[in-house]
Protein backbone atom coordinates (compact mmCIF):
# COMPACT_ATOMS: atom_id res chain seq x y z
CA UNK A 1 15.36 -29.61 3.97
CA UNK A 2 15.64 -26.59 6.33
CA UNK A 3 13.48 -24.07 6.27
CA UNK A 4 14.33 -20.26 5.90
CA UNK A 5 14.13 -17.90 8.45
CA UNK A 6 11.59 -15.30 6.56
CA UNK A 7 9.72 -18.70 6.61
CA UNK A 8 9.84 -19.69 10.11
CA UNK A 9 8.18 -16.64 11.28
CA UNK A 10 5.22 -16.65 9.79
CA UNK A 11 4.86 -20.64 10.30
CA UNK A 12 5.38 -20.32 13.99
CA UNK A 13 3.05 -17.50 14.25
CA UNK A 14 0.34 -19.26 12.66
CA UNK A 15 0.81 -22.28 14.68
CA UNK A 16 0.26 -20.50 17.97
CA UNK A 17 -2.59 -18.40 16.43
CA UNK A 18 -3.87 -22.03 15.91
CA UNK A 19 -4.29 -23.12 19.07
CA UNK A 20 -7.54 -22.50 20.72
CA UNK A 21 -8.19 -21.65 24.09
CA UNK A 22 -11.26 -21.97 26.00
CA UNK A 23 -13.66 -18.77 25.67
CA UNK A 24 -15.91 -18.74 28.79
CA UNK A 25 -18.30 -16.73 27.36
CA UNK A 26 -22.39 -16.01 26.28
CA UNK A 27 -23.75 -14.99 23.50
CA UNK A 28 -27.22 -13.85 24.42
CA UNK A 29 -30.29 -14.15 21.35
CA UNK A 30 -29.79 -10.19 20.97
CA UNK A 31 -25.76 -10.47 19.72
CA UNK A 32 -26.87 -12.16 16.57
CA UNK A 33 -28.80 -9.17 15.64
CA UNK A 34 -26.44 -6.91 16.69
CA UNK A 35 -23.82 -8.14 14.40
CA UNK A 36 -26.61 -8.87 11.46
CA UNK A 37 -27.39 -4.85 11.81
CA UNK A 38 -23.57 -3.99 11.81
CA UNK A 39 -23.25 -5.82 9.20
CA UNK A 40 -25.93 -4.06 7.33
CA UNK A 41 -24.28 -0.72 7.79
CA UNK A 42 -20.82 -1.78 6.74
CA UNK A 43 -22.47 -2.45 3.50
CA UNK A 44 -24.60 -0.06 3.21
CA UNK A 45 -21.56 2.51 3.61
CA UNK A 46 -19.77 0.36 1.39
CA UNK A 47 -22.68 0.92 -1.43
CA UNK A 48 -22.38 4.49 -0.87
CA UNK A 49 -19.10 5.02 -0.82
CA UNK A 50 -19.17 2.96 -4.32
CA UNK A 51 -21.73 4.68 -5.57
CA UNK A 52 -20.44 7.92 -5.05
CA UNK A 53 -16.99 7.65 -6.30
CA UNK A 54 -18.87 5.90 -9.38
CA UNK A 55 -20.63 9.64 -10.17
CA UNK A 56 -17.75 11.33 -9.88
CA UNK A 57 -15.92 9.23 -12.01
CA UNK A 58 -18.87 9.46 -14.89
CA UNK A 59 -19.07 12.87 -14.41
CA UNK A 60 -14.93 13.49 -14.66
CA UNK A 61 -15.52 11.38 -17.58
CA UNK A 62 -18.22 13.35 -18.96
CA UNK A 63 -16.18 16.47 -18.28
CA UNK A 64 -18.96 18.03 -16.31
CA UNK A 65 -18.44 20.56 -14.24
CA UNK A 66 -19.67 20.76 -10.11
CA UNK A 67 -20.98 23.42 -8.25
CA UNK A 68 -23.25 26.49 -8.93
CA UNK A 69 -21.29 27.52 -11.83
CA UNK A 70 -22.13 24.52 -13.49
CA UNK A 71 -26.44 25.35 -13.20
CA UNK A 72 -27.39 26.56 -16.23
CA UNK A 73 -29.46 30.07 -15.81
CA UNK A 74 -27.61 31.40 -12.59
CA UNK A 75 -26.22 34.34 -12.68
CA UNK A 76 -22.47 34.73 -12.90
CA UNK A 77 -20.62 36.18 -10.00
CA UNK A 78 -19.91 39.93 -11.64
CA UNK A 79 -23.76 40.46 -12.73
């Protein structure tokens, strides 16, 4: 059964990806860390990022306005 060309492609591309070459390199103690750490911050950022579209989607919600106008007490801008 031949195969299509859209399907070729991406076959042949992952075959070649496959192959592995030698890496002559060192990964000292402190790399482990370093990519522990980085990963810490990616999801960290990620939380944030989450948790910050998650109050502005409760307060859209909530039809809640932001900004000073929305303080209750403060003075409106012609007073």
């Amino acid at each position: 059964m031949p195969v299509s060309r859209a399907l070729r492609v991406p076959l042949l591309l992952a075959a070649f990806l496959s192959i592995a070459s030698p890496a002559h390199a060192y990964l000292d103690p402190g790399t482990g860390s370093m990519i522990l750490s980085a990963l810490i911050g990616v999801v960290a950022a990620v939380a944030l990022a989450l948790k910050m579209f998650w109050y502005r989607l409760v307060g859209w919600l909530r039809g809640k306005r932001r900004g000073p106008a929305a303080v209750e007490g403060a003075p409106a801008a012609d007073e």
